[in-house]
Protein backbone atom coordinates (compact mmCIF):
# COMPACT_ATOMS: atom_id res chain seq x y z
CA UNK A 1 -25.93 0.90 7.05
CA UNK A 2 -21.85 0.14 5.74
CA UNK A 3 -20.40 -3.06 6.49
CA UNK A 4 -16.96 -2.81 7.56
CA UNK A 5 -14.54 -4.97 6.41
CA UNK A 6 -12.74 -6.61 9.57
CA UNK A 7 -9.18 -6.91 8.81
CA UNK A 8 -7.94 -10.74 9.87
CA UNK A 9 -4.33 -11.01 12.36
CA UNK A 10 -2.61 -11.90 8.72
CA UNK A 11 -3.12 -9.11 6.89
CA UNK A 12 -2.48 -6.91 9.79
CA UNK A 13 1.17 -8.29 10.33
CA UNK A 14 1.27 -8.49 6.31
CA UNK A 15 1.00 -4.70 6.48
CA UNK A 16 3.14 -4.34 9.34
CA UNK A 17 6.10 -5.97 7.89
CA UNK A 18 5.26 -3.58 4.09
CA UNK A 19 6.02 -0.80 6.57
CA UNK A 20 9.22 -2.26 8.14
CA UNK A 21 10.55 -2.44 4.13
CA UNK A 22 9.26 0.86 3.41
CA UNK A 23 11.43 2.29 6.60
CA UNK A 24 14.56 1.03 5.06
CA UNK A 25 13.80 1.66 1.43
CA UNK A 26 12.96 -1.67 0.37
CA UNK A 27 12.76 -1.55 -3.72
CA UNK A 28 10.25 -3.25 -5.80
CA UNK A 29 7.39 -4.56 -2.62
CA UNK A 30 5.46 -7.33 -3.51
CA UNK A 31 2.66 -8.96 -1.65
CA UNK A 32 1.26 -11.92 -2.79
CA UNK A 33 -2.44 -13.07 -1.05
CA UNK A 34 -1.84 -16.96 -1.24
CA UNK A 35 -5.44 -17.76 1.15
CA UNK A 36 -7.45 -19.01 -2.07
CA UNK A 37 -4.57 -21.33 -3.17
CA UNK A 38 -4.87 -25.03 -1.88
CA UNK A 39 -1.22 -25.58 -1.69
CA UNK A 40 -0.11 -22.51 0.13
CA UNK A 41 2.12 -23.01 3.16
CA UNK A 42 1.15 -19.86 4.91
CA UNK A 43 -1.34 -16.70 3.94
CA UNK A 44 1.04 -13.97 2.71
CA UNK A 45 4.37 -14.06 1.06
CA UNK A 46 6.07 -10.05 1.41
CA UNK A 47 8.71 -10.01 -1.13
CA UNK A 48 11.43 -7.09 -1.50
CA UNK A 49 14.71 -6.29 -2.84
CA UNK A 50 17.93 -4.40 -1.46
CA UNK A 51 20.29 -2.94 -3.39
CA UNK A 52 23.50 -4.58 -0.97
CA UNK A 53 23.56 -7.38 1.28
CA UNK A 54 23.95 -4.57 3.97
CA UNK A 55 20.66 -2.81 3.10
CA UNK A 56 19.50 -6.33 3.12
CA UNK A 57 20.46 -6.87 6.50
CA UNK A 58 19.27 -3.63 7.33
CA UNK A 59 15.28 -4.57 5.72
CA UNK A 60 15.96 -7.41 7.95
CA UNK A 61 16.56 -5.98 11.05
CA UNK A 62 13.88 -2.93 10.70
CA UNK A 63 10.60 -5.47 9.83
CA UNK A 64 11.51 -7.78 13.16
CA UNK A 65 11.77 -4.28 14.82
CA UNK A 66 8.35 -2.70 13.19
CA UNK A 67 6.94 -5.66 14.16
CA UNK A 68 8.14 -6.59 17.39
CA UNK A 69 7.40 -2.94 18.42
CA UNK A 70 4.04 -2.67 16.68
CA UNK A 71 2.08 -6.08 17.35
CA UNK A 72 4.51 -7.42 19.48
CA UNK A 73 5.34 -10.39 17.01
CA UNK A 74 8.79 -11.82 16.73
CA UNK A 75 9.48 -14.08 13.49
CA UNK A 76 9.08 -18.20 14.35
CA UNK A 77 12.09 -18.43 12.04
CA UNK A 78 15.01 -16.28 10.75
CA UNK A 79 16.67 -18.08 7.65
CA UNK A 80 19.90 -16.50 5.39
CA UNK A 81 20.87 -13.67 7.96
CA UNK A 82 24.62 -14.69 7.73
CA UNK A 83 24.69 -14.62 3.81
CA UNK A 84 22.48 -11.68 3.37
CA UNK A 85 21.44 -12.42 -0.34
CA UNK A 86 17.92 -13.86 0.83
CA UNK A 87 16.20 -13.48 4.24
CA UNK A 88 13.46 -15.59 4.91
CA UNK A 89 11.34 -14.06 8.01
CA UNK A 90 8.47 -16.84 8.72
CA UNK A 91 6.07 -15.36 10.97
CA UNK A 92 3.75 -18.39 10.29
CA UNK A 93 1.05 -16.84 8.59
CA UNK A 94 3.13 -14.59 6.63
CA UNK A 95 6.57 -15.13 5.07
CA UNK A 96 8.55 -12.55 4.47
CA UNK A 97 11.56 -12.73 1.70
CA UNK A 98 14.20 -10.00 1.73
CA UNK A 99 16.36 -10.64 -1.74
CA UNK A 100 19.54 -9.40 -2.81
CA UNK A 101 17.68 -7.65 -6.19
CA UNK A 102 20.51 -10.23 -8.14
CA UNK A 103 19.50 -13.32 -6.17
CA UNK A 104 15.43 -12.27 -6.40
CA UNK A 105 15.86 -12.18 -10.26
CA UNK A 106 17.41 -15.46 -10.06
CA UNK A 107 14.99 -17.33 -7.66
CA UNK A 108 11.98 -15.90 -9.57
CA UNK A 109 9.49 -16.91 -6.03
CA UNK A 110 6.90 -14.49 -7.73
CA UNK A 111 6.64 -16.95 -10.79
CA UNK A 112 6.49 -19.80 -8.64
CA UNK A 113 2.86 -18.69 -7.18
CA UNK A 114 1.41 -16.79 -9.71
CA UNK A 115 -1.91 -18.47 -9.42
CA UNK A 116 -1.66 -15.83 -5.98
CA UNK A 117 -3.20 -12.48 -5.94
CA UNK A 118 -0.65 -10.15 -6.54
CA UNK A 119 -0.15 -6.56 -4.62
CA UNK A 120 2.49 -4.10 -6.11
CA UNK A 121 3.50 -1.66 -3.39
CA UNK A 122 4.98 1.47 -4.53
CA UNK A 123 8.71 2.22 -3.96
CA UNK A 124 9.29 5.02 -1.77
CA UNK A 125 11.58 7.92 -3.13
């Protein structure tokens, strides 16, 4: 007899909001499992890049859609929509952080929680 592996609320939205990236051709899709850390503020960070603040905008506006239409989950909090060179997208449990690829180089958030597991997602041609 298999066990199956029961896949938690987190990861589910974690996944969800991958796909809303992936729709708009979100570059360079990191996900960063930050359960195991004692200082984490939430369960998943979901990091991406655009390659213009209006692709940025656009990542933006296609994960609340993917995941308002898919789980029915609107973000708690919407932070950097009227700059568009970071989006934060707190969901609670997951965080998601849509860079400007200039401004993600600059911030370095992967480097701040590398003690995380680390998930490369393939970019999308």
């Amino acid at each position: 007899m298999r066990k199956t592996k029961k896949i938690t609320e987190s990861e589910l939205l974690c996944q969800t909001i991958v796909e809303g990236m992936q729709e708009n051709k979100a570059k360079d899709i990191v996900v960063l499992d930050l359960r195991d850390l004692s200082s984490a503020v939430c369960d998943f960070f979901v990091i991406c890049s655009g390659e213009s603040s209006t692709q940025v905008d656009g990542i933006c506006n296609s994960v609340t859609r993917f995941t308002r239409k898919t789980l029915k989950e609107k973000p708690w909090h919407i932070e950097g929509k009227n700059n568009s060179e970071w989006i934060l997208l707190d969901y609670i449990d997951v965080v998601a952080h849509i860079f400007y690829k200039d401004a993600r180089s600059f911030y370095e958030i992967e480097e701040l929680w590398a003690d995380a597991k680390r998930t490369d997602i393939p970019n999308i041609q």
